[in-house]
Protein backbone atom coordinates (compact mmCIF):
# COMPACT_ATOMS: atom_id res chain seq x y z
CA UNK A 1 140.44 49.45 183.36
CA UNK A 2 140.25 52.90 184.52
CA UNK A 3 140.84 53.79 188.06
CA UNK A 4 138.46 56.19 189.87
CA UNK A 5 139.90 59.33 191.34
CA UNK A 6 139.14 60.56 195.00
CA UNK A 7 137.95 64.34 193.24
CA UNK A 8 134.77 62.27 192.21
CA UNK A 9 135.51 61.40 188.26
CA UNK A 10 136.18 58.72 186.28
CA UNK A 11 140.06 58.63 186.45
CA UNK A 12 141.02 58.23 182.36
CA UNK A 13 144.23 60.27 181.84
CA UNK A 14 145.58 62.59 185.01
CA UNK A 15 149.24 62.09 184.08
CA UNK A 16 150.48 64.57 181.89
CA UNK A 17 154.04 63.88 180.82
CA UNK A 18 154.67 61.86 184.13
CA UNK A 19 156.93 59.14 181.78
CA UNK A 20 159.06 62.77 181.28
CA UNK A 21 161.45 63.36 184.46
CA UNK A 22 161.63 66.70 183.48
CA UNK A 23 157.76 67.49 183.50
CA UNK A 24 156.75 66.37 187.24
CA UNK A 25 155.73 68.02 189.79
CA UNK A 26 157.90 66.80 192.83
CA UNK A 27 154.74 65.09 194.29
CA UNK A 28 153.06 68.65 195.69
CA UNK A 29 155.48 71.32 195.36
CA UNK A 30 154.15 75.03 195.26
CA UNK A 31 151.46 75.53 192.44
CA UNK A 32 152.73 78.40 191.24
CA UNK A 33 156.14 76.69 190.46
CA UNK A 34 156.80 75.37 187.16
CA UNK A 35 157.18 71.52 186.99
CA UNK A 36 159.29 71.87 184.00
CA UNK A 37 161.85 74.54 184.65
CA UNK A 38 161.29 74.88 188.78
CA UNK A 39 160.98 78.62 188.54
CA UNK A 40 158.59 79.88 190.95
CA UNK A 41 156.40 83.16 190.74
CA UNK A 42 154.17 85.31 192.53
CA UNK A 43 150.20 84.79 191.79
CA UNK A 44 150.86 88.67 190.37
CA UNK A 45 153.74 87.51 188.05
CA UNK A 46 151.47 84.24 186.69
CA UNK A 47 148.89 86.16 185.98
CA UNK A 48 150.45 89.05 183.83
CA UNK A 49 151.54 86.58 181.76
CA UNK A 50 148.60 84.46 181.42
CA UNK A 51 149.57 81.83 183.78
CA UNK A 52 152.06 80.87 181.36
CA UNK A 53 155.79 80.03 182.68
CA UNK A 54 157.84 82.97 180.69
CA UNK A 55 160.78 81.15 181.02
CA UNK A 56 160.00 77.95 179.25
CA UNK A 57 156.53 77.91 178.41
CA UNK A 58 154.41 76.10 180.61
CA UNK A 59 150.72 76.43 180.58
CA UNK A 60 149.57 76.39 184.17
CA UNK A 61 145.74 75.36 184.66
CA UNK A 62 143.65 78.13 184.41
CA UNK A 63 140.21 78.42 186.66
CA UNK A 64 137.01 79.06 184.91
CA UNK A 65 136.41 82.65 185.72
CA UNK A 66 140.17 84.13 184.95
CA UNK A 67 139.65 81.91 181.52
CA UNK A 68 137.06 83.97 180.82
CA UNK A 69 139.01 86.96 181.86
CA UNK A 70 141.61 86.39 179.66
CA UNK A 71 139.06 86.14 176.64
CA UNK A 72 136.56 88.52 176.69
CA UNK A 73 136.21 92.09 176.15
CA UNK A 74 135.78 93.65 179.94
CA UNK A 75 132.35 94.09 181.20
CA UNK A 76 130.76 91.64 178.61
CA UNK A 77 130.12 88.72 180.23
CA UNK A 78 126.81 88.15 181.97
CA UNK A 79 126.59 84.21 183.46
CA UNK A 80 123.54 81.78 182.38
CA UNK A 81 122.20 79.37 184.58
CA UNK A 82 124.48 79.90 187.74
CA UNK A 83 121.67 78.52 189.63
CA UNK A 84 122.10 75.12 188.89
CA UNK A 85 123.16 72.62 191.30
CA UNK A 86 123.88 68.89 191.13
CA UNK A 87 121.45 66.69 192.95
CA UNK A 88 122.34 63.27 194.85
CA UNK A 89 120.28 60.81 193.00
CA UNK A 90 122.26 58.10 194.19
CA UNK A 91 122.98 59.06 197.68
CA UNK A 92 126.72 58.53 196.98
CA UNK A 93 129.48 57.85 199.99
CA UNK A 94 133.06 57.46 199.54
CA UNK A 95 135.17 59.18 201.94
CA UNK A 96 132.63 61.28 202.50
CA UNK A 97 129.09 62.04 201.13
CA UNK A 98 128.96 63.31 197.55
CA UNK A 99 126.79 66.93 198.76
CA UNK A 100 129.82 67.67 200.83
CA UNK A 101 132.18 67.14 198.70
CA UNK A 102 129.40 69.51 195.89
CA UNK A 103 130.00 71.97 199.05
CA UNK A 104 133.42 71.80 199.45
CA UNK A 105 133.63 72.87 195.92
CA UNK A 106 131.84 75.60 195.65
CA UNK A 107 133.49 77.01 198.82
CA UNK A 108 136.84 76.00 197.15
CA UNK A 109 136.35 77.84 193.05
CA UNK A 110 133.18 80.34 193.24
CA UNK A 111 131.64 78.03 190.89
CA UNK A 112 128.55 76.45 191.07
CA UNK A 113 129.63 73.25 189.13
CA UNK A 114 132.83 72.74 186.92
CA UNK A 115 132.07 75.08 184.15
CA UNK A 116 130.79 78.57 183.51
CA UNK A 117 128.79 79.63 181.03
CA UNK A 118 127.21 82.84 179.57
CA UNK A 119 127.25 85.79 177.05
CA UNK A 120 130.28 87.53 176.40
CA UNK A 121 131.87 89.39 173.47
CA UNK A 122 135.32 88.67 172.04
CA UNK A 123 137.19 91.97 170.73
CA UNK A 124 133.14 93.27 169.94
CA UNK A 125 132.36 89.54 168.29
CA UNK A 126 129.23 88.76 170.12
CA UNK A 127 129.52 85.08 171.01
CA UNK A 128 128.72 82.59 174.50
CA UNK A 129 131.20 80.94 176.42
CA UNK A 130 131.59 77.49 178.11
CA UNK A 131 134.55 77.03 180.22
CA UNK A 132 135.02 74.35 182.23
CA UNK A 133 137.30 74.34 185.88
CA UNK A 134 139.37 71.63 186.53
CA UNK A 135 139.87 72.78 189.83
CA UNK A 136 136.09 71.78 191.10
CA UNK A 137 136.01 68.16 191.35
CA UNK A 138 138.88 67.48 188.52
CA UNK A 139 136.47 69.37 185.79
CA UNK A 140 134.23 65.75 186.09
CA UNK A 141 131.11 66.09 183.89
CA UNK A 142 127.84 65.59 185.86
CA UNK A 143 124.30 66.62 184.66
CA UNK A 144 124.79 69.85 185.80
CA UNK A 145 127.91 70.04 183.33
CA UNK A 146 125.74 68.50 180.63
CA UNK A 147 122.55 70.58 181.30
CA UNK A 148 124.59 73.94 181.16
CA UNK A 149 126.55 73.26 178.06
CA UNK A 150 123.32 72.05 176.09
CA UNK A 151 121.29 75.22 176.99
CA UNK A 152 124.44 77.05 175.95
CA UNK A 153 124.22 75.49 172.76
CA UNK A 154 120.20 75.92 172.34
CA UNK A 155 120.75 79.71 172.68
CA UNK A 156 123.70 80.39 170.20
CA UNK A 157 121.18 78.39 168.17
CA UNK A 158 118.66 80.45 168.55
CA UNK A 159 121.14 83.47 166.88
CA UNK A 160 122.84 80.92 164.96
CA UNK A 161 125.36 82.27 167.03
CA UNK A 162 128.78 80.83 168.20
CA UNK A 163 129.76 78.88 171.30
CA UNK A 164 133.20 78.84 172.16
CA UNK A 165 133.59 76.26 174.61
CA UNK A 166 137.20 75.47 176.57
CA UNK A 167 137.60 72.01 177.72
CA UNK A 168 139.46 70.57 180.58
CA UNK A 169 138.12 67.38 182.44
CA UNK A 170 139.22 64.00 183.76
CA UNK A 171 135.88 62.41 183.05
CA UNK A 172 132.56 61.23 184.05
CA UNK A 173 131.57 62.07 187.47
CA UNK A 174 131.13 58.82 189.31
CA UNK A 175 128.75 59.94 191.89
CA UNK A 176 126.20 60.46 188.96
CA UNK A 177 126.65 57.06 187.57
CA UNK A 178 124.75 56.52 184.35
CA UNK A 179 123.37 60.27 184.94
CA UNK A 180 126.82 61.14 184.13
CA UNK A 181 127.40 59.02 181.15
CA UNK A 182 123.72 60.10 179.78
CA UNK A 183 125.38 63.84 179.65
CA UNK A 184 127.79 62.30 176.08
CA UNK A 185 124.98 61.80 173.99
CA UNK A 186 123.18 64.59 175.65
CA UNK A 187 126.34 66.99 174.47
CA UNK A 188 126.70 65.51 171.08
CA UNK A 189 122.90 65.95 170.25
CA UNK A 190 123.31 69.66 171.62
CA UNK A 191 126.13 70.76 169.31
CA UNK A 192 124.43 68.77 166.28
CA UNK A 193 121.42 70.70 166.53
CA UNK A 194 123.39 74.27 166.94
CA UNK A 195 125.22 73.49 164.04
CA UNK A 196 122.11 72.58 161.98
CA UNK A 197 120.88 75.57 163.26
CA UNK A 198 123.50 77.61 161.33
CA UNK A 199 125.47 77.99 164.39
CA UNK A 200 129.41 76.77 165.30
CA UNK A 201 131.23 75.16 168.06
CA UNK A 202 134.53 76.16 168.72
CA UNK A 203 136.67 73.97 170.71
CA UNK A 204 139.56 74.75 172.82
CA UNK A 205 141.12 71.87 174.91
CA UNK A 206 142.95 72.71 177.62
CA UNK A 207 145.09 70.27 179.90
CA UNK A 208 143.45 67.85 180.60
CA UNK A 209 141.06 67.15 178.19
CA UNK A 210 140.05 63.37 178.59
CA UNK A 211 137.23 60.77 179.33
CA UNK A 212 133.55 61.80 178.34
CA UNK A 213 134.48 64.63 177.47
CA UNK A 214 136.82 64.18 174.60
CA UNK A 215 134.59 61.23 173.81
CA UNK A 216 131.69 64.01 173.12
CA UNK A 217 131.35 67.58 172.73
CA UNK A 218 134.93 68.78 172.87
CA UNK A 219 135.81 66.64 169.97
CA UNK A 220 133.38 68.05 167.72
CA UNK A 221 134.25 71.77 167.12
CA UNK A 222 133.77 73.55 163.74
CA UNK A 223 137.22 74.33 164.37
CA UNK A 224 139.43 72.31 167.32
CA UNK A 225 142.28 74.31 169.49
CA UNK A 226 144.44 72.57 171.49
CA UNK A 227 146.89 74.69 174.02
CA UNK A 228 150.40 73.41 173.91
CA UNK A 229 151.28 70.21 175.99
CA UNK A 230 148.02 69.81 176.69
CA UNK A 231 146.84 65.94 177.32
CA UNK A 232 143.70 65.43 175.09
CA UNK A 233 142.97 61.49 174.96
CA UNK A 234 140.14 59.28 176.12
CA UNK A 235 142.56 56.79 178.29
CA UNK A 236 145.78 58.24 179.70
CA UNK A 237 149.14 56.90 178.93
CA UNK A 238 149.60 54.71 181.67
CA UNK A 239 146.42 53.12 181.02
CA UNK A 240 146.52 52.40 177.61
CA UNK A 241 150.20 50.88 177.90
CA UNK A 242 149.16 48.77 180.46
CA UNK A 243 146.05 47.80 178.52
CA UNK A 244 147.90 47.03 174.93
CA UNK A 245 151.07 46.10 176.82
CA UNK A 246 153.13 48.21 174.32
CA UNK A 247 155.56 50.97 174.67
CA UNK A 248 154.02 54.06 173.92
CA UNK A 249 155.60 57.39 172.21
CA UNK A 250 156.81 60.12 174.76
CA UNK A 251 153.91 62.72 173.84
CA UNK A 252 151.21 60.21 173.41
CA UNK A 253 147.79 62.25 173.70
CA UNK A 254 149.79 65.39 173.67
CA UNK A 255 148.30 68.51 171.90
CA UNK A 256 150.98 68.19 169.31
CA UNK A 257 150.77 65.12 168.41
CA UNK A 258 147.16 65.35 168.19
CA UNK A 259 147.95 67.82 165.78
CA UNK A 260 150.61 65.76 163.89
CA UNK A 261 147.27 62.92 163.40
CA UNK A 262 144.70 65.69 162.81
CA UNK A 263 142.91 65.39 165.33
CA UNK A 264 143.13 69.37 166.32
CA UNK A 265 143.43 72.21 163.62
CA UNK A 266 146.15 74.07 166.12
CA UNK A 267 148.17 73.80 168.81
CA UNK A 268 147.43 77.93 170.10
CA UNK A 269 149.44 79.14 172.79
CA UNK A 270 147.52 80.97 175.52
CA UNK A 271 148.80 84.35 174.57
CA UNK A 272 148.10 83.99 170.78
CA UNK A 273 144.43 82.25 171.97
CA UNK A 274 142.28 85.78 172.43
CA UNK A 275 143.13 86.82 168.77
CA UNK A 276 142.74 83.56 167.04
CA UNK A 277 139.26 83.13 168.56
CA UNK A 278 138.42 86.83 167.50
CA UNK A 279 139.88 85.65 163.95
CA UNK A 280 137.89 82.90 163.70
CA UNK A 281 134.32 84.43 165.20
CA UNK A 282 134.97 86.83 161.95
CA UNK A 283 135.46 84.35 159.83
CA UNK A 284 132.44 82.81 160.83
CA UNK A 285 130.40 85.72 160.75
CA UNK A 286 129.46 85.87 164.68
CA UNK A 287 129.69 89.34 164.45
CA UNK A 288 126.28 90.03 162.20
């Protein structure tokens, strides 16, 4: 069965090409050198080019608010429902109690929970945003998580709008408990009702996408994204050859093979992502 991670979520998939020698990390090297080439950069050089490794293409995790950033037009993004904060329903202790660990957080990404949402505009396509942080508790859904992407699909509803929503999670939040499971079918009956509202999801998974997330609202996009090498599975590798006792393939839940099933419309690289998101938003008409 799953493990459970210390970052507080349900611990489904956190191993992105570890079966690959080239692809790990060194067990905490500098994050801002590549695990697949060992070039290293300043936070200046990452960021010109998108936090991608120019060398061999690496896509570094991205926080929340330089996601957003890299998307939308300057000035256009106002923030909905900052205000939000978990509770502690169950009173939760592990190492430590579950509000410091909420505090930590916060201290640690800006963010109030693990994603951001709000109104933005994406090269003058009007449109809201949902991007999730992996970097506040491992991007683990709570009902903060839930409650934020739902009223950010009830508003592009209300337009019959677009959400563009960018995934990247290792699961349920375990301090929640079933609070934190109730936010799947919360999700999934969000997006159904923007979409039979005349509105449309679309999906970008970033690494990782996994758990309760890719078991709800990331997985149901009018149109799916996936960035490249990016892990987007329910159960990790590791966990699903132990499970089936089987060899598995080398990019098992990898964005491209997820592509090679169908299970995304694109593998986008993070350069190319802006553009094909403005393409799209046309397409869809988000612009009337």
């Amino acid at each position: 069965m799953p493990g459970v991670s210390a970052a507080g979520n349900i611990d489904v998939s956190i191993e992105h090409k570890k079966s690959d020698p080239s692809e790990r990390d060194g067990g905490g090297g500098h994050p801002n050198t590549c695990p697949r080439c060992g070039s290293h950069y300043r936070d200046d050089e990452l960021a010109e080019h998108l936090r991608v490794c120019p060398h061999c293409g690496h896509h570094f995790p991205v926080k929340a608010h330089e996601r957003v950033a890299q998307l939308a037009d300057p000035g256009t993004f106002e923030e909905e429902d900052g205000d939000l904060r978990s509770a502690d329903p169950l009173e939760f202790f592990d190492l430590k109690p579950y509000v410091e660990r909420l505090a930590e957080a916060e201290l640690g990404t800006g963010l109030g929970d693990a994603i951001l949402t709000g109104r933005t505009a994406i090269e003058g396509h009007p449109c809201r945003i949902a991007a999730m942080d992996f970097s506040f508790m491992g991007g683990s859904m709570g009902s903060v998580v839930g409650e934020r992407f739902a009223r950010a699909c009830e508003r592009a509803a209300e337009d019959a709008g677009a959400l563009i929503s960018v995934s990247a999670s290792g699961g349920a939040r375990m301090q929640e408990g079933i609070l934190a499971l109730m936010q799947l079918p919360k999700t999934v009956g969000a997006v159904g009702e923007l979409q039979d509202a005349g509105g449309v999801l679309l999906s970008v998974l970033a690494h990782p996408t996994t758990g309760g997330v890719t078991a709800s609202f990331a997985s149901l996009g009018d149109v799916t994204l996936a960035e490249p090498g990016a892990l987007t599975s329910f159960a990790g590798p590791r966990v699903v050859a132990q499970t089936t006792r089987e060899k598995l393939p080398d990019d098992f839940g990898l964005a491209e093979s997820n592509f090679r099933f169908g299970h995304v419309d694109a593998v986008v690289p993070r350069a190319e992502l802006r553009a094909t998101l403005s393409r799209l938003l046309r397409l869809f008409g988000a612009s009337r």
